[in-house]
C-alpha atoms as a PDB file:
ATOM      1  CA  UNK A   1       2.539 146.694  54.194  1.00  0.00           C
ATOM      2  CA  UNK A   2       2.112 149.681  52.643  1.00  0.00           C
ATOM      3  CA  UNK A   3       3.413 152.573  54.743  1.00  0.00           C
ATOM      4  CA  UNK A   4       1.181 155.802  54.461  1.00  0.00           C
ATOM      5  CA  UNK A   5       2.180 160.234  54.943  1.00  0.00           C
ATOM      6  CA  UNK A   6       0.449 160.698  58.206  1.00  0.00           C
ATOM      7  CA  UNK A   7      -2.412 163.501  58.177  1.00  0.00           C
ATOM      8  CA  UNK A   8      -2.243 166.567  60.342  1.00  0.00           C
ATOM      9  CA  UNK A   9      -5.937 168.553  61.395  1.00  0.00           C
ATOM     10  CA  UNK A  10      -5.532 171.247  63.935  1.00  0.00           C
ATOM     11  CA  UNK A  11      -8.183 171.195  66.802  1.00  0.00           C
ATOM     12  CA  UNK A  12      -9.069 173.343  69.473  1.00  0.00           C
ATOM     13  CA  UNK A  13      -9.778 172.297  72.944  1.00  0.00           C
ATOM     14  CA  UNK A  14     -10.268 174.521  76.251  1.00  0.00           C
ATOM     15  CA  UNK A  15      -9.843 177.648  73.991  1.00  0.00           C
ATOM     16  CA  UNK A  16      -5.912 176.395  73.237  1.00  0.00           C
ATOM     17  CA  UNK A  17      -4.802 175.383  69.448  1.00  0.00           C
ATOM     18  CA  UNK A  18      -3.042 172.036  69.081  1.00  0.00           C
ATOM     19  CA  UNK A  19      -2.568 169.412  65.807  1.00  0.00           C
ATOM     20  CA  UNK A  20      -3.176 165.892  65.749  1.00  0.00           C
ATOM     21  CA  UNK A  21      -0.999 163.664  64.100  1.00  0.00           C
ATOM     22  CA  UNK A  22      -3.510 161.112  62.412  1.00  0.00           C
ATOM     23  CA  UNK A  23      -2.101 157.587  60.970  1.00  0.00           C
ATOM     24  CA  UNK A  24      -3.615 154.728  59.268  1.00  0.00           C
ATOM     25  CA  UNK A  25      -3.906 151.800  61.358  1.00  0.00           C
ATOM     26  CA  UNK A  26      -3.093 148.907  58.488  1.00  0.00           C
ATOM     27  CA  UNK A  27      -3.040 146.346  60.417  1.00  0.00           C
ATOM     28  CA  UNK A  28      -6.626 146.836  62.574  1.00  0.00           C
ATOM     29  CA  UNK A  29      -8.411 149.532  60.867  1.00  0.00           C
ATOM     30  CA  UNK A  30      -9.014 152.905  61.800  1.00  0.00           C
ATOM     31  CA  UNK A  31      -6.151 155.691  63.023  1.00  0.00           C
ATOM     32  CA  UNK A  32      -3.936 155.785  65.441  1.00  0.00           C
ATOM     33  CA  UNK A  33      -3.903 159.689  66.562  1.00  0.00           C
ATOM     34  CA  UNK A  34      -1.025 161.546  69.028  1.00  0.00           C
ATOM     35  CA  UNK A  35      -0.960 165.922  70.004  1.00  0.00           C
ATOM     36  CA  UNK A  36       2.031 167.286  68.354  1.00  0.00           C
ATOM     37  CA  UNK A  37       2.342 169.283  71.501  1.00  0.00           C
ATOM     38  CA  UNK A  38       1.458 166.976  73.611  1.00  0.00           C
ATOM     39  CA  UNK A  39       3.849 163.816  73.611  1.00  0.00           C
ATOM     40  CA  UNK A  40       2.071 162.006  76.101  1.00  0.00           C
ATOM     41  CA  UNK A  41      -1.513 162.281  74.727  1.00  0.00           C
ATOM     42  CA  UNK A  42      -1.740 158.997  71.761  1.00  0.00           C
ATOM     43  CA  UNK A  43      -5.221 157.750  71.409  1.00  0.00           C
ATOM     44  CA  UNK A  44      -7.299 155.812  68.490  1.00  0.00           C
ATOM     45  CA  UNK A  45     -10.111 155.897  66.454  1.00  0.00           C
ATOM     46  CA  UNK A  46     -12.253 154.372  63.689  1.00  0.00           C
ATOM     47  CA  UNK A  47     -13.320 157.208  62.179  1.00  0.00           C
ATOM     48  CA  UNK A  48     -10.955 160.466  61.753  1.00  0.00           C
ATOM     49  CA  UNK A  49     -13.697 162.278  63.392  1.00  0.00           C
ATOM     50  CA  UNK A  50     -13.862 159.455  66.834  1.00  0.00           C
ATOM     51  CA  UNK A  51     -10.066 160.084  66.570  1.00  0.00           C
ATOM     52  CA  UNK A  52      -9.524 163.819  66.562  1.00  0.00           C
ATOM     53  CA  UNK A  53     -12.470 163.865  69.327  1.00  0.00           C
ATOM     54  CA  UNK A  54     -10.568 160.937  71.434  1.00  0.00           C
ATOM     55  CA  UNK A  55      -7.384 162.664  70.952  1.00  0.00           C
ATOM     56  CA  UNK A  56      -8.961 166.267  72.373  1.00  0.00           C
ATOM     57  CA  UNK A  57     -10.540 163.655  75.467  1.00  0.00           C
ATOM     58  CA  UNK A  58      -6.446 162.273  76.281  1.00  0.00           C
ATOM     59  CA  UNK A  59      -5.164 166.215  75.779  1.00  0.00           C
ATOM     60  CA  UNK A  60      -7.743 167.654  78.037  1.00  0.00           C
ATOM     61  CA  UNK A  61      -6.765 164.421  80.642  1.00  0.00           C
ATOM     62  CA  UNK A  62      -3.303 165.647  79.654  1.00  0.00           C
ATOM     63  CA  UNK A  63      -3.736 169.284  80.650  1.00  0.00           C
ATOM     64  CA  UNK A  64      -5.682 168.003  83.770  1.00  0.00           C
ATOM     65  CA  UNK A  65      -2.875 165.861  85.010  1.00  0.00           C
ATOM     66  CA  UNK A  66      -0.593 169.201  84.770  1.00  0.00           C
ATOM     67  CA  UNK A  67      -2.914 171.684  86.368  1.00  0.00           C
ATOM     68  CA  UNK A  68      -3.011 169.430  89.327  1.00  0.00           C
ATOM     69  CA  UNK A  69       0.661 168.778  89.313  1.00  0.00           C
ATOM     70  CA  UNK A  70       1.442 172.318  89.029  1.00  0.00           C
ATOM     71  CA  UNK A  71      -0.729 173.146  91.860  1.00  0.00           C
ATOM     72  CA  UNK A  72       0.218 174.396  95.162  1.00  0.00           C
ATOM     73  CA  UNK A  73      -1.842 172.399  96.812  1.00  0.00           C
ATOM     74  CA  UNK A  74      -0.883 169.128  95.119  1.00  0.00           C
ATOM     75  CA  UNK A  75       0.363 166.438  97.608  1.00  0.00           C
ATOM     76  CA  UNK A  76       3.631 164.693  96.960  1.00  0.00           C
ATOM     77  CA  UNK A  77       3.124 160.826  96.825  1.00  0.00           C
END
């Protein structure tokens, strides 16, 4: 398998700046796509456009997950 340089395309989502780290998918077809900033957000797509909007969809979950972690009135589970 030929390995490929993964592709970077800067997005903006809820007025912030962040890059997506787009790969090739050899081995089913399409990308795989994670946030440089944002470790935990990793989608896919089979288009680089589906990607880059899937991966805005997980950062926007991402930033979600925070704001109501971060909030006062967040319960502890």
């Amino acid at each position: 398998m030929e390995s490929q340089n993964p592709t970077h395309i800067d997005f903006t989502t809820r007025g912030r700046n962040f890059t997506a780290i787009l790969e090739p998918d050899l081995e089913d077809g399409g990308y795989v796509v994670t946030c440089k900033e944002i470790s935990a957000a990793i989608s896919q797509g089979d288009t680089i456009d589906e990607a880059i909007e899937n991966i805005a969809d997980a950062v926007e979950l991402c930033l979600d997950y925070h704001d109501e972690s971060a909030s006062p009135t967040a319960v502890a589970l």
